[in-house]
C-alpha atoms as a PDB file:
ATOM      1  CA  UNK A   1      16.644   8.252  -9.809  1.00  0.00           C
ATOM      2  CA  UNK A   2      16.276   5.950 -12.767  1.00  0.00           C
ATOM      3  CA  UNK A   3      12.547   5.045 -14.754  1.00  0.00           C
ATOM      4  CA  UNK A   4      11.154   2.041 -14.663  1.00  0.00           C
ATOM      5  CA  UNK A   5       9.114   0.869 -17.829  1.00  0.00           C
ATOM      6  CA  UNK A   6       6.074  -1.652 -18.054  1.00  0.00           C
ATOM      7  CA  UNK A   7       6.910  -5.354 -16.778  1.00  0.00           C
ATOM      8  CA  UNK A   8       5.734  -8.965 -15.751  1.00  0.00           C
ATOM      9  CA  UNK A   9       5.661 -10.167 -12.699  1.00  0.00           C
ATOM     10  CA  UNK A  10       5.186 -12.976 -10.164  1.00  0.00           C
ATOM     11  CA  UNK A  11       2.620 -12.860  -7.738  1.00  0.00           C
ATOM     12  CA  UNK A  12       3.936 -15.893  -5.111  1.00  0.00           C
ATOM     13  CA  UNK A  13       6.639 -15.386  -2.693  1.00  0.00           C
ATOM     14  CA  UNK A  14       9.028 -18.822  -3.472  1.00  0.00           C
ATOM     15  CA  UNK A  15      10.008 -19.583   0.555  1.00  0.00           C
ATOM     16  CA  UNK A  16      13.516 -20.001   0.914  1.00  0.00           C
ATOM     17  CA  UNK A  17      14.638 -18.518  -2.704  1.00  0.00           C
ATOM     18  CA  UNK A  18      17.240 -15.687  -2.637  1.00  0.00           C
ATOM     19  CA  UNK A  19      16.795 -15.149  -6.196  1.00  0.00           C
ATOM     20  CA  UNK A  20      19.307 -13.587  -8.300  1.00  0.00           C
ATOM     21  CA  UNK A  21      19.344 -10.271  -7.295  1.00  0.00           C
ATOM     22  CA  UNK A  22      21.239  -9.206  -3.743  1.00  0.00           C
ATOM     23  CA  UNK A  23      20.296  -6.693  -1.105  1.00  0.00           C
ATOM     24  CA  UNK A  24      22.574  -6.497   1.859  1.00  0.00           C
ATOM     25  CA  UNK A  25      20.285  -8.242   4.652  1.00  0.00           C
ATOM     26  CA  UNK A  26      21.618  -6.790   7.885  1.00  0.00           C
ATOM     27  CA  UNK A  27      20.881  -3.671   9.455  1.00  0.00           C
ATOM     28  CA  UNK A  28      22.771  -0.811   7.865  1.00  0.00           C
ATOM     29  CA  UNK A  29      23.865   2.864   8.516  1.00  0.00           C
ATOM     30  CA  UNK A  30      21.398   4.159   5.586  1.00  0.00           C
ATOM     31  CA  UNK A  31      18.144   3.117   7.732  1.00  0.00           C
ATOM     32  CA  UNK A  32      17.736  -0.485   6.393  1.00  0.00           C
ATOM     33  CA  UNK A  33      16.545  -2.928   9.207  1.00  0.00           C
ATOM     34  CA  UNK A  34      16.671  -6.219  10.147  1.00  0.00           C
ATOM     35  CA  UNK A  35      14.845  -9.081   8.434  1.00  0.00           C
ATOM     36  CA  UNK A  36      12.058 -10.592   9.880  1.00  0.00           C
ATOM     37  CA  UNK A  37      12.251 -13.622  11.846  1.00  0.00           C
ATOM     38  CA  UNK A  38      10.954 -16.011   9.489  1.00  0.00           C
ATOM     39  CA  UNK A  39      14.569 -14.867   7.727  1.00  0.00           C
ATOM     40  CA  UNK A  40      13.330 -14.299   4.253  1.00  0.00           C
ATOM     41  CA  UNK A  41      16.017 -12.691   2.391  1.00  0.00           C
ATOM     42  CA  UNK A  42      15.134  -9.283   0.909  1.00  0.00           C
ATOM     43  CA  UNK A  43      14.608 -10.043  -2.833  1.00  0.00           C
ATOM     44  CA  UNK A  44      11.736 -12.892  -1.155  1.00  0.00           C
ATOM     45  CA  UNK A  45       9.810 -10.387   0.719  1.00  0.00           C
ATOM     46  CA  UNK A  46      10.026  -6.967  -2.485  1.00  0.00           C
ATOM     47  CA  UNK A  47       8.605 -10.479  -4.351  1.00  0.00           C
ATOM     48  CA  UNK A  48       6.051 -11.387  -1.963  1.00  0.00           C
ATOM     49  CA  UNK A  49       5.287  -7.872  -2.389  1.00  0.00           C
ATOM     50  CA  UNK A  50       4.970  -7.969  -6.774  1.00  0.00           C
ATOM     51  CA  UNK A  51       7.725  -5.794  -7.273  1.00  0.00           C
ATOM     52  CA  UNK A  52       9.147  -7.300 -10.417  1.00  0.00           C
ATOM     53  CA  UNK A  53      12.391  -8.839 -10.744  1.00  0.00           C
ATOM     54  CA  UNK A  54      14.039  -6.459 -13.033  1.00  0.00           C
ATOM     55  CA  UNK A  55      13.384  -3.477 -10.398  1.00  0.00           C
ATOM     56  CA  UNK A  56      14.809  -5.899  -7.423  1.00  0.00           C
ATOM     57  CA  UNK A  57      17.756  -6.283  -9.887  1.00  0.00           C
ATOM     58  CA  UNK A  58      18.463  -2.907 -10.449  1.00  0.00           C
ATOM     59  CA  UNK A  59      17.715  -2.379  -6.529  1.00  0.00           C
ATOM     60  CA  UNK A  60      20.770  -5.458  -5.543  1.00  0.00           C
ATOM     61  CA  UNK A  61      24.057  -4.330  -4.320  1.00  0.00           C
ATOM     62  CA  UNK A  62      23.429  -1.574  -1.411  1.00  0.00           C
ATOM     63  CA  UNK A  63      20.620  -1.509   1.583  1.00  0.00           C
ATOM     64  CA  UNK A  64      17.195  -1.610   0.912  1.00  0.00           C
ATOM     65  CA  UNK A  65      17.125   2.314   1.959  1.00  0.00           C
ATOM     66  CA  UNK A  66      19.999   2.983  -0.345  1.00  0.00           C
ATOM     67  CA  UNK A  67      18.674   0.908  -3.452  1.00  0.00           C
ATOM     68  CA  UNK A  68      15.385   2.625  -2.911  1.00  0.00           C
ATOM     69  CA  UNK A  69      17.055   6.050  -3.056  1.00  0.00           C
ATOM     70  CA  UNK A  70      18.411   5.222  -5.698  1.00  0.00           C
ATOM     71  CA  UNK A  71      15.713   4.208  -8.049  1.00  0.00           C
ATOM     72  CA  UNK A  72      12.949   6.230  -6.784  1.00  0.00           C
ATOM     73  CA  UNK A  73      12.855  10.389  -6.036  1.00  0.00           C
ATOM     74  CA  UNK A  74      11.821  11.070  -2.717  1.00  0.00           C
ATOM     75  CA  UNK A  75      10.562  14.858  -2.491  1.00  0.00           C
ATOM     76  CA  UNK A  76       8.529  16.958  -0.213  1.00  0.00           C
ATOM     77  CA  UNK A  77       4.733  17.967  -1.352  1.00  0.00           C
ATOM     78  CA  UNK A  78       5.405  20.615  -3.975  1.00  0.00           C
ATOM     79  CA  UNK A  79       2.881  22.904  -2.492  1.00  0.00           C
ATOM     80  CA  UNK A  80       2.669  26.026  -2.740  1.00  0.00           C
ATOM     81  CA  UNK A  81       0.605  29.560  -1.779  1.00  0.00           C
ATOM     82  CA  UNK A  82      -1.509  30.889  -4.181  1.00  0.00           C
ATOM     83  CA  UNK A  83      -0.920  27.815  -6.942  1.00  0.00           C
ATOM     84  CA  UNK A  84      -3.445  25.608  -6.836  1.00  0.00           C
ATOM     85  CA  UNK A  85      -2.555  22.012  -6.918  1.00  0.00           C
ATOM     86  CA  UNK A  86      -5.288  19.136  -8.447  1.00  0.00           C
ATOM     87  CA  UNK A  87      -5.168  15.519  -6.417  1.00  0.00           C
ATOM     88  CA  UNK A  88      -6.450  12.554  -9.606  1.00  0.00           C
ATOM     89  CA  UNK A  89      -6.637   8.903  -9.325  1.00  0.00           C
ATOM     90  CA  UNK A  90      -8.834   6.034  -9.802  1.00  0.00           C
ATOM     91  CA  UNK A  91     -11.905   5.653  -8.770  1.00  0.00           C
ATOM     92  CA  UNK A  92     -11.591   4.306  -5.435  1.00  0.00           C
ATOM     93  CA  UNK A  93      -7.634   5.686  -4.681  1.00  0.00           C
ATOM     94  CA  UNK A  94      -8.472   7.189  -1.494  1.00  0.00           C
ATOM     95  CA  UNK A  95      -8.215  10.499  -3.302  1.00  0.00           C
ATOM     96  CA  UNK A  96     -10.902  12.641  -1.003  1.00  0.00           C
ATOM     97  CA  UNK A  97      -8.893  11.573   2.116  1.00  0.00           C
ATOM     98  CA  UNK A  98      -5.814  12.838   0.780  1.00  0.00           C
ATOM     99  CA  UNK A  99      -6.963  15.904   0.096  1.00  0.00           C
ATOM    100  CA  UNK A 100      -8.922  15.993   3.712  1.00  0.00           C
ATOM    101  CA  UNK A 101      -5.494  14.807   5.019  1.00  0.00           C
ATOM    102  CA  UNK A 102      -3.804  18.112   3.413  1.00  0.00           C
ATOM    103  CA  UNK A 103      -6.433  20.499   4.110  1.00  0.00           C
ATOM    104  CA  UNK A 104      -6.973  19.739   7.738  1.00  0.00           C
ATOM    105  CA  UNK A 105      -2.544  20.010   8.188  1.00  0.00           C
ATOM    106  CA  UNK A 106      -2.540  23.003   6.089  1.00  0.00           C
ATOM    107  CA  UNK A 107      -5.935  24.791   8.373  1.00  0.00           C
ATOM    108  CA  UNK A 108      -3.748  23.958  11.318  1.00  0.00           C
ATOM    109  CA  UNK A 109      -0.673  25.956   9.721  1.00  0.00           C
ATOM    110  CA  UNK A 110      -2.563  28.544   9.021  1.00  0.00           C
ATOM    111  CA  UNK A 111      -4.409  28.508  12.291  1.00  0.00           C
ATOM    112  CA  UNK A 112      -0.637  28.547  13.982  1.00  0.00           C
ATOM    113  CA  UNK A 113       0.325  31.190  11.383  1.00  0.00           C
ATOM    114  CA  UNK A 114      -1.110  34.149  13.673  1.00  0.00           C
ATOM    115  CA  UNK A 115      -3.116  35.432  10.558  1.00  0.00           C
ATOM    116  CA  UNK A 116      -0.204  35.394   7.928  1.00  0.00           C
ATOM    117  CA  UNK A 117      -1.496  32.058   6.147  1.00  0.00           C
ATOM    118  CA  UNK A 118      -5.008  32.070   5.390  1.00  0.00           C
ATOM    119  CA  UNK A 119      -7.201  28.968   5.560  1.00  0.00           C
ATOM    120  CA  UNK A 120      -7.188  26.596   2.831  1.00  0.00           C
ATOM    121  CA  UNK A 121      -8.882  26.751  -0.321  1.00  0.00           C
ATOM    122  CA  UNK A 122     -11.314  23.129  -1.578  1.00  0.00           C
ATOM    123  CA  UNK A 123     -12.264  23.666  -5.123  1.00  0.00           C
ATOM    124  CA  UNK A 124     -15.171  20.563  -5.416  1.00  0.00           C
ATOM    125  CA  UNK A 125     -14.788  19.591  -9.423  1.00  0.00           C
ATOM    126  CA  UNK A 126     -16.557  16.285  -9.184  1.00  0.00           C
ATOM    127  CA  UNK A 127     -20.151  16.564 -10.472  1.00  0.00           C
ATOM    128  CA  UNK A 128     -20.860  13.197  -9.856  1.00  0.00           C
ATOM    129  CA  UNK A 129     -23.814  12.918  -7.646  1.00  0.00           C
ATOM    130  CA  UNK A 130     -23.260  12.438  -3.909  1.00  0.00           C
ATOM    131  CA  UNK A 131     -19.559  14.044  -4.510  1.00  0.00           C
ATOM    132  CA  UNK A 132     -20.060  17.482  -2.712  1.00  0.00           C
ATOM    133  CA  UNK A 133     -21.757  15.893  -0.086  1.00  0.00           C
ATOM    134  CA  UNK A 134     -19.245  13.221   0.893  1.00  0.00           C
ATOM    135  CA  UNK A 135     -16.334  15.416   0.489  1.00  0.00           C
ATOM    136  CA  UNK A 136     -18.045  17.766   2.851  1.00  0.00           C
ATOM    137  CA  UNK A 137     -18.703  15.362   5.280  1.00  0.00           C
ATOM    138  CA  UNK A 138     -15.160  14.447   5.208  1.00  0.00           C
ATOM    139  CA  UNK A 139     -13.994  17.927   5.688  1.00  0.00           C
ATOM    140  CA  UNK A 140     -16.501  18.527   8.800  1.00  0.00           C
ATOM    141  CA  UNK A 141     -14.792  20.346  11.649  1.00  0.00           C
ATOM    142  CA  UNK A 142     -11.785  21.453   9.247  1.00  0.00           C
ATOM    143  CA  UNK A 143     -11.485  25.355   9.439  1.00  0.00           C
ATOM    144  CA  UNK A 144     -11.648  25.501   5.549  1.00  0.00           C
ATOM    145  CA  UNK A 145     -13.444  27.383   2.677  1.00  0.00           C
ATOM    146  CA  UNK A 146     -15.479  24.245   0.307  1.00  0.00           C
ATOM    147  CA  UNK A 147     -16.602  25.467  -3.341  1.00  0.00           C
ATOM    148  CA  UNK A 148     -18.366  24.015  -6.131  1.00  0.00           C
ATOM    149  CA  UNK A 149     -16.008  23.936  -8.989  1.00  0.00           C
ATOM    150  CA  UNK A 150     -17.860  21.767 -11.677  1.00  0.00           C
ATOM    151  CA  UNK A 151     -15.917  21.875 -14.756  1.00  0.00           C
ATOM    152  CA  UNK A 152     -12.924  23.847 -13.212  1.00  0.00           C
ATOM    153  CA  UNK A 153     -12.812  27.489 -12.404  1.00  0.00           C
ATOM    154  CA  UNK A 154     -10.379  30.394 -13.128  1.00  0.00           C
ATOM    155  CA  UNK A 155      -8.297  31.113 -10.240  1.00  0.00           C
ATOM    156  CA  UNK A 156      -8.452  34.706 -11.357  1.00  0.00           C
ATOM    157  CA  UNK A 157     -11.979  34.482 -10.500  1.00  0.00           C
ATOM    158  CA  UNK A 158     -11.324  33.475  -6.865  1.00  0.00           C
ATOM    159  CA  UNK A 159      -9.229  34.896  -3.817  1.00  0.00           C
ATOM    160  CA  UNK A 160      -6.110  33.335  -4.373  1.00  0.00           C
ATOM    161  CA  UNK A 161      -3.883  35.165  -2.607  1.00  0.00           C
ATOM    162  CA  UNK A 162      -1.666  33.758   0.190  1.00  0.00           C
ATOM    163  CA  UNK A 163      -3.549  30.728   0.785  1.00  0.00           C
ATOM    164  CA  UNK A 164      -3.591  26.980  -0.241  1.00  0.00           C
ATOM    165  CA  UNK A 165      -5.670  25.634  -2.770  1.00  0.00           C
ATOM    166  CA  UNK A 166      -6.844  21.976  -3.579  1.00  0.00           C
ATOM    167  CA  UNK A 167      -8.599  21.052  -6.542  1.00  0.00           C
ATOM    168  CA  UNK A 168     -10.859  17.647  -5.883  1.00  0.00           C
ATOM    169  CA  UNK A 169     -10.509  15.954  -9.057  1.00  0.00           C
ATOM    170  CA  UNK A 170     -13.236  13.169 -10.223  1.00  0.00           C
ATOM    171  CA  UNK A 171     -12.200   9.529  -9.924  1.00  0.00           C
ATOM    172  CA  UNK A 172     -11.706   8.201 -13.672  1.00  0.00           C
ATOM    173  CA  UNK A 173     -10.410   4.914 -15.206  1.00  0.00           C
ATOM    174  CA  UNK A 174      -7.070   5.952 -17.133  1.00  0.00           C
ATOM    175  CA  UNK A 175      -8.073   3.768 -19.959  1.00  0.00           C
ATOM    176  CA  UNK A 176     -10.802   5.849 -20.799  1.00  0.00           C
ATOM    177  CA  UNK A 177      -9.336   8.877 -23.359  1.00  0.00           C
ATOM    178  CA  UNK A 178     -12.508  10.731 -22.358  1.00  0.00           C
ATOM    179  CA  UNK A 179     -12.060  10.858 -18.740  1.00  0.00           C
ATOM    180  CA  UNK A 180      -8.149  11.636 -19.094  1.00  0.00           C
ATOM    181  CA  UNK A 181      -8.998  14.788 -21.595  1.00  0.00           C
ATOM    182  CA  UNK A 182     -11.873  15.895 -19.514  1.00  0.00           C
ATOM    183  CA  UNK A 183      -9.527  15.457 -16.005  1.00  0.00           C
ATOM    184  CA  UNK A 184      -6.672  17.874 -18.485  1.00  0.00           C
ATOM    185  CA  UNK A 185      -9.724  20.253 -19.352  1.00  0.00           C
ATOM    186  CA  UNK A 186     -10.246  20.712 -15.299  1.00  0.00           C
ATOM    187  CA  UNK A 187      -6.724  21.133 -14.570  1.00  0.00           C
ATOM    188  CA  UNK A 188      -6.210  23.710 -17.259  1.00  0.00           C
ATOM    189  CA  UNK A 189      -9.059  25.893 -16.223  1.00  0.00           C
ATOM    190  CA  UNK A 190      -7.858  25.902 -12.840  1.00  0.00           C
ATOM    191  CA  UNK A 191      -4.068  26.449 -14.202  1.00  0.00           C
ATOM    192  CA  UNK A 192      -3.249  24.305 -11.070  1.00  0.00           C
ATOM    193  CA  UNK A 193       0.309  21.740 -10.805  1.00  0.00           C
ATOM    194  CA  UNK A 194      -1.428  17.734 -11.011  1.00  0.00           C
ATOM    195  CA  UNK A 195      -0.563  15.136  -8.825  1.00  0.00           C
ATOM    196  CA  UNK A 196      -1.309  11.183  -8.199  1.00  0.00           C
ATOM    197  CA  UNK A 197      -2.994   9.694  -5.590  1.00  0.00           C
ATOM    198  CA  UNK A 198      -1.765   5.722  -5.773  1.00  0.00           C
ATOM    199  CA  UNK A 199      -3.414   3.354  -2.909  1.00  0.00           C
ATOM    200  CA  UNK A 200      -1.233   0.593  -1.695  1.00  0.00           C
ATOM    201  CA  UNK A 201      -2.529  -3.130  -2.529  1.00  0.00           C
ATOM    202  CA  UNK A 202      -3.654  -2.541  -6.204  1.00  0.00           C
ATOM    203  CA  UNK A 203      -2.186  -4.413  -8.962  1.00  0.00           C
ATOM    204  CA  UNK A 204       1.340  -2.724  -9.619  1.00  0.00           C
ATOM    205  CA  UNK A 205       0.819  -3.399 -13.282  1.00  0.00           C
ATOM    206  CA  UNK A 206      -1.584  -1.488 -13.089  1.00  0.00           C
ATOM    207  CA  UNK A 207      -0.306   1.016 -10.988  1.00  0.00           C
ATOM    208  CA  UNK A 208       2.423   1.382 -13.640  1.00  0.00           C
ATOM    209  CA  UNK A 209      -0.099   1.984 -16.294  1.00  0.00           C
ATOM    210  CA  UNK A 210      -1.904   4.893 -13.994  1.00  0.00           C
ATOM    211  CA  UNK A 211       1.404   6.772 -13.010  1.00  0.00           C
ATOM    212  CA  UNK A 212       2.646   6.564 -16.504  1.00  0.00           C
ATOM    213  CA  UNK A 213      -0.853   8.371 -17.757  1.00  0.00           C
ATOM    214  CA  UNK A 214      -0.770  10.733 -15.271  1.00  0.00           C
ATOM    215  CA  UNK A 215       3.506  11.445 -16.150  1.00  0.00           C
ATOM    216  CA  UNK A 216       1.934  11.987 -19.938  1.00  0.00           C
ATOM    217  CA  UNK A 217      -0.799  14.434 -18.437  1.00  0.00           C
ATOM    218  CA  UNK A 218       1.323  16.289 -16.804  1.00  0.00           C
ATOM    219  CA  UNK A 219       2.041  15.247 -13.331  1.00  0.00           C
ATOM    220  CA  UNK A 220       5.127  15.004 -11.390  1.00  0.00           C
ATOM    221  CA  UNK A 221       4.380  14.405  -7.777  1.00  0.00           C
ATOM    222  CA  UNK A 222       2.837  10.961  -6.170  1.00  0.00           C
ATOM    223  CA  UNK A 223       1.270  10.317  -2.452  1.00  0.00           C
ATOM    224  CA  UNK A 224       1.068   6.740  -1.503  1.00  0.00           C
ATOM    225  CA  UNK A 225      -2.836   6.364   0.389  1.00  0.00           C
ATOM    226  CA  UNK A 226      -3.807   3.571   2.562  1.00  0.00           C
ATOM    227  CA  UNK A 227      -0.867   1.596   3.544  1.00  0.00           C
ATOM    228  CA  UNK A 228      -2.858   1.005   6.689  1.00  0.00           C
ATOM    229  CA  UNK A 229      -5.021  -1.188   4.867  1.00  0.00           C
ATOM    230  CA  UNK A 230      -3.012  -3.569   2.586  1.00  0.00           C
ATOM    231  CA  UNK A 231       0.186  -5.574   3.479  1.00  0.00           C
ATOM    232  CA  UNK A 232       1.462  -5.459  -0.299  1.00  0.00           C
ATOM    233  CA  UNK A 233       2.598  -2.115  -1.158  1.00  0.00           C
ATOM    234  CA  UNK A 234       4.503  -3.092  -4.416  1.00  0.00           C
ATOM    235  CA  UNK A 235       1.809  -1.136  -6.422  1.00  0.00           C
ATOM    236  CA  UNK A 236       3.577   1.909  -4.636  1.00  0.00           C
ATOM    237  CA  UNK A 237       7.040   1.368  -5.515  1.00  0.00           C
ATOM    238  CA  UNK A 238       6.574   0.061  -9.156  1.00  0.00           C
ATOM    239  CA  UNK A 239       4.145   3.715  -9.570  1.00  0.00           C
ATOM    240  CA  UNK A 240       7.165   6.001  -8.436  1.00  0.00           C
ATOM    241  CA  UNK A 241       9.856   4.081  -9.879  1.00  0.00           C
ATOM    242  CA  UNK A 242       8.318   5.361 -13.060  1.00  0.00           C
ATOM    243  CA  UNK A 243       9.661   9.066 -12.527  1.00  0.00           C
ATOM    244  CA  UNK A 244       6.741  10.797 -10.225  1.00  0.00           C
ATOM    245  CA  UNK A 245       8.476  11.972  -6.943  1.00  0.00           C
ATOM    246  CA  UNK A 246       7.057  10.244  -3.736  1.00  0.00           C
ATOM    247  CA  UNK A 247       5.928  12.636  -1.224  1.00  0.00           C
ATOM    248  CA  UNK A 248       3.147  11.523   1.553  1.00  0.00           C
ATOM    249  CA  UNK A 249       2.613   8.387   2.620  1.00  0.00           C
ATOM    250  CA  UNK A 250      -1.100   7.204   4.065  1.00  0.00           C
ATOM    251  CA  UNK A 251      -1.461   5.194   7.778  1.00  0.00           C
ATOM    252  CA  UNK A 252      -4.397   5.918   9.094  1.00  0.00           C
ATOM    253  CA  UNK A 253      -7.929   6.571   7.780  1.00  0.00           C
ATOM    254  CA  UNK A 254      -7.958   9.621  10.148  1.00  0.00           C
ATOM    255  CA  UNK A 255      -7.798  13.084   8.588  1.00  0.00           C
ATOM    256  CA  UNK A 256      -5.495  13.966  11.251  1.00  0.00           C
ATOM    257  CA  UNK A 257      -3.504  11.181  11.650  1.00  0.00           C
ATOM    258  CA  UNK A 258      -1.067   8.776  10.037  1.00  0.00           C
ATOM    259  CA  UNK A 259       0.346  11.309   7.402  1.00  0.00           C
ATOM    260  CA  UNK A 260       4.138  11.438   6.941  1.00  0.00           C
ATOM    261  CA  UNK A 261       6.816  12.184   4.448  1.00  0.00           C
ATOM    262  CA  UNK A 262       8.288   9.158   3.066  1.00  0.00           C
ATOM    263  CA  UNK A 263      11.718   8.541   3.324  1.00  0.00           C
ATOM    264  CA  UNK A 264      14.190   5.477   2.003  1.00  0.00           C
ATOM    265  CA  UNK A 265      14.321   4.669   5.405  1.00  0.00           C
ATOM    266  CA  UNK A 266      10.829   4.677   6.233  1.00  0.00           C
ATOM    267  CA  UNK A 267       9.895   2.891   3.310  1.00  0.00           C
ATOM    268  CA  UNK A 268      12.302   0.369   3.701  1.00  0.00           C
ATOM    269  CA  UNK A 269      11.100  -0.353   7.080  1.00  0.00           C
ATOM    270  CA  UNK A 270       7.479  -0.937   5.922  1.00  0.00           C
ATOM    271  CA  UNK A 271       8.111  -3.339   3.109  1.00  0.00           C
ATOM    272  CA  UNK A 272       9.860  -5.577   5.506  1.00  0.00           C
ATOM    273  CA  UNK A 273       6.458  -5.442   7.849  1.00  0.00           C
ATOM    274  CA  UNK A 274       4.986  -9.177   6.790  1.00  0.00           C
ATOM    275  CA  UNK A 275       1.606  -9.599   8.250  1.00  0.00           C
ATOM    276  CA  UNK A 276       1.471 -12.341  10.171  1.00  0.00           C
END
């Protein structure tokens, strides 16, 4: 899995263009599908997309699937027992959903567990106003434990053991020094592993700037949220290709629905979805 730095890119898809770079366009034994029918070729549609052309280069020469693999590190959720684990992003990410989406598959574990998994853990460190109450009202029905965290808390000071814990992080612009050192100050007290929440549609320029801040701060894990909602999903691509490891992937805006590891495969499959 290689890094991918800071870029330009083109936001128009040129119709009938191959471009330089070349992805093998039929169906393949390493999950890549078949075009679509208007019979774009693949460096088109990752353009149509915004991925940039020096990450469709460096893509060129295999499948889709395979030039995915190879560029970005797909990983399962690295999750575990009694080690809390902080979901950041912007303001606006889909980041309470994620975390809904993880505590209401992890209450069902434990529910399945026959008492050897407790129920998960929901440490609430957003102290902005209407926070608590939203992220409640998300988690309604979920057979969880919610607690106010402003400011972080010591895991030492709670009942850690055997059971998952997420840490609700506030949204924050990544620009801001302030809001990055007081997002570090919250992790630290709650000596939990950081990871990136990255919604699908957003600028992937910018999405390169998030995942790298959140790389420097510590983080090595990314979950793609709401790929239900936006037919460009460069901005999820160009984020992992940076060096996080791509774990969930978003569908629905159900808490129990539409939540799946991502795969080359997968992945490969959506970005040749066109909407229309």
């Amino acid at each position: 899995m290689s890094s991918f730095t800071p870029y330009q890119t083109s936001h128009q898809l040129p119709p009938g263009s191959a471009g330089p770079a070349r992805l093998n366009d039929a169906q393949g034994t390493n999950g890549d599908v078949a075009l679509p029918a208007n019979a774009l070729s693949i460096p088109d549609i990752l353009a149509w997309h915004s991925i940039p052309q020096e990450l469709i280069n460096a893509m060129a020469g295999s499948s889709l699937a395979a030039g995915l693999e190879r560029m970005i590190d797909f990983s399962p959720f690295p999750l575990k027992l009694g080690v809390p684990m902080a979901l950041g992003g912007a303001s606006g990410s889909g980041k309470s959903l994620t975390l809904a989406k993880l505590a209401a598959r992890y209450a069902r574990q434990a529910r399945q567990s026959g008492g050897r998994i407790r129920r998960p853990l929901v440490l609430a460190c957003d102290s902005t106003p209407g926070s608590y109450i939203k992220l409640a009202s998300i988690l309604r029905g979920c057979d969880i434990d919610l607690m106010k965290a402003y400011g972080g808390i010591n895991p030492r000071f709670i009942d850690s053991y055997n059971r998952i814990i997420l840490v609700d992080l506030p949204g924050l612009c990544v620009y801001s020094p302030k809001a990055m050192t007081e997002m570090r100050d919250v992790v630290a007290r709650t000596e939990a592993n950081l990871s990136l929440v990255i919604p699908a549609g957003m600028d992937p320029e910018e999405s390169t700037d998030i995942a790298a801040a959140f790389q420097q701060y510590g983080a090595k894990s990314m979950i793609a949220s709401r790929m239900e909602q936006s037919g460009r999903i460069g901005s999820i691509i160009t984020a992992a290709a940076c060096g996080l490891s791509l774990t969930y992937g978003s569908y629905s805006g159900s808490i129990n629905e539409g939540f799946t590891q991502l795969t080359p495969a997968i992945l490969a499959r959506r970005l040749l979805v066109l909407p229309g």
